[in-house]
Protein backbone atom coordinates (compact mmCIF):
# COMPACT_ATOMS: atom_id res chain seq x y z
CA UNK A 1 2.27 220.49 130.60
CA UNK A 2 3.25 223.40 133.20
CA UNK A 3 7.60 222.19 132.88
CA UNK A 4 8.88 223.77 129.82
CA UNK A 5 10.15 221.80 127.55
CA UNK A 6 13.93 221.39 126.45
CA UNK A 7 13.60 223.18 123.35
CA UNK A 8 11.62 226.10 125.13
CA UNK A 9 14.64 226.59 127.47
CA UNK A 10 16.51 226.90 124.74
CA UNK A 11 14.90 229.10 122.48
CA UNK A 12 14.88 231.64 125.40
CA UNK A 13 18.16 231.20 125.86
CA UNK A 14 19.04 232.03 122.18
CA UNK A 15 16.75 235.52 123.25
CA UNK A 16 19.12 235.95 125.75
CA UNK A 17 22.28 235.47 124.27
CA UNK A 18 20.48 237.62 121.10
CA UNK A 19 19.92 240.63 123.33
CA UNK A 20 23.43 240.48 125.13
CA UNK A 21 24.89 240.55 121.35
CA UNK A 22 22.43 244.01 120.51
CA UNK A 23 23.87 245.07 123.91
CA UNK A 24 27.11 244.53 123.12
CA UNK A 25 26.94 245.95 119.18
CA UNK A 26 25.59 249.09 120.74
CA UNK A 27 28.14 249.50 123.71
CA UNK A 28 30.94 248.78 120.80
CA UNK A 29 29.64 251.34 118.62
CA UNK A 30 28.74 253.69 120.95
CA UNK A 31 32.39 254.22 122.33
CA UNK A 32 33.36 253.68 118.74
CA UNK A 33 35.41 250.46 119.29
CA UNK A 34 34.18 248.76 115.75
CA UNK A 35 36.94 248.44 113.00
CA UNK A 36 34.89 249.35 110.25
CA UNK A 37 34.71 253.09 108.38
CA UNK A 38 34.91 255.97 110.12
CA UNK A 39 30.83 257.07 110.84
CA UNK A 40 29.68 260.18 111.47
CA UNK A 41 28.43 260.76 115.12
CA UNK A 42 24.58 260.97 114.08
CA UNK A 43 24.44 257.82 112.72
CA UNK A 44 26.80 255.72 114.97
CA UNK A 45 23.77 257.45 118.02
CA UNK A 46 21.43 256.49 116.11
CA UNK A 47 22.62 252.83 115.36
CA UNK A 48 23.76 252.68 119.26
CA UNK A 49 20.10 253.72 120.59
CA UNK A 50 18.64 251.34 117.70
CA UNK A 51 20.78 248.34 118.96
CA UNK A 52 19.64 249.22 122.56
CA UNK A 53 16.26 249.26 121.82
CA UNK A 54 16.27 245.89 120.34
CA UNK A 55 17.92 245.03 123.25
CA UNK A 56 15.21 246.00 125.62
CA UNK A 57 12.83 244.61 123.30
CA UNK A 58 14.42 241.45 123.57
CA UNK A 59 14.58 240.98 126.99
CA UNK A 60 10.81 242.73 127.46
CA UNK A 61 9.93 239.29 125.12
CA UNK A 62 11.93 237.58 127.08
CA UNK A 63 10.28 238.29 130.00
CA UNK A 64 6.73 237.80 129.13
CA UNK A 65 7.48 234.76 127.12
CA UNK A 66 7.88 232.95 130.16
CA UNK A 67 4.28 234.22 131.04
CA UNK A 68 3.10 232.46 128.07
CA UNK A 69 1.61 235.91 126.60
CA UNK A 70 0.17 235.23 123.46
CA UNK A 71 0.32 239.09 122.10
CA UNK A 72 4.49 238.54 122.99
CA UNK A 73 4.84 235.31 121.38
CA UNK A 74 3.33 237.02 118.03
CA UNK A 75 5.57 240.08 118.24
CA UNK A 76 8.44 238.33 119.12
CA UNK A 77 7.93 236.02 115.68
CA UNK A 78 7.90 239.05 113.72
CA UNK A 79 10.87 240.37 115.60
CA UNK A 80 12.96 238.00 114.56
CA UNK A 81 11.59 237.58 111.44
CA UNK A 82 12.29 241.52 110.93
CA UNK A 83 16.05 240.93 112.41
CA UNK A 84 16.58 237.87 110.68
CA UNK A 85 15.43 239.68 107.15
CA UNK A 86 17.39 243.32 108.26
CA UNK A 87 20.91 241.32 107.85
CA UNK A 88 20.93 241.11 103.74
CA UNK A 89 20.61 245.16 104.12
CA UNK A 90 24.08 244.91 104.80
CA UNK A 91 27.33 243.34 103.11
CA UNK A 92 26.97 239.97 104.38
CA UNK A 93 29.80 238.68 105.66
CA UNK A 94 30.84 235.52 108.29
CA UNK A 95 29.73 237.81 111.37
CA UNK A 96 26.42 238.29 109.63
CA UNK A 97 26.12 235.14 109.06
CA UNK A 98 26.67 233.97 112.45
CA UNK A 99 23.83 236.39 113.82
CA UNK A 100 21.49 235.59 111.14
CA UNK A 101 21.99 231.51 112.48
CA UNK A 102 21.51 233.10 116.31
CA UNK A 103 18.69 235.11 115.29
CA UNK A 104 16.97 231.83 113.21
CA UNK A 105 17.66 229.35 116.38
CA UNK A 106 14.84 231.15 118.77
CA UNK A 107 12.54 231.76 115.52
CA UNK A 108 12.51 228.32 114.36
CA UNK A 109 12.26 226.78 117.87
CA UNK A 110 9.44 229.79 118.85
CA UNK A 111 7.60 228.11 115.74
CA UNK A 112 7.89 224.53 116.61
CA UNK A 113 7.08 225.26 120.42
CA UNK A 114 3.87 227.14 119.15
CA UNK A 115 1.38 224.93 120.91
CA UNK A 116 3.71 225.41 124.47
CA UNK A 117 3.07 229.24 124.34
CA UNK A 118 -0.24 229.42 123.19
CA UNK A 119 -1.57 227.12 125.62
């Protein structure tokens, strides 16, 4: 089995599109673009640099997923896991909501494409 499968393609593709959304949260913060309450500078840096990092985290998984690394494939299930679980920290609204579904899609489809990754 050396092709990956459809639903590999597009569970890394939901890792994508999941990192280019922490990219974007963090740029939007960062030059203070969001709608929401006014934040004090400390914490809108520190929510920027925390939205980057999953970002490079992301596309570090990303990477080495399609290596088949097994000590990635583990991480990145927690990852996810961690993201999809940090959302109910917050007021939950429709956006959270829609990046709790785009954080579930690559988690549920890293699950059922287990035996792909470990292989």
């Amino acid at each position: 089995m050396s092709t990956r499968p459809l639903t590999v393609w597009v569970g890394l593709s939901f890792i994508l599109l999941n990192a280019l959304l922490w990219l974007a949260f963090g740029v939007v913060t960062l030059v203070r673009l969001d709608p929401g309450p006014v934040i004090p500078d400390e914490m809108r840096g520190f929510m920027s640099m925390a939205a980057f990092a999953i970002t490079a985290i992301l596309l570090g998984s990303l990477f080495f997923l399609f290596k088949r690394n097994r000590t990635v494939y583990t991480i990145t299930i927690v990852s996810f896991a961690l993201i999809s679980l940090a959302i109910f920290f917050d007021d939950v609204g429709w956006s959270d909501l829609v990046f709790l579904g785009i954080s579930l899609v690559p988690l549920i489809l890293l699950i059922i494409d287990r035996k792909w990754y470990l292989r």
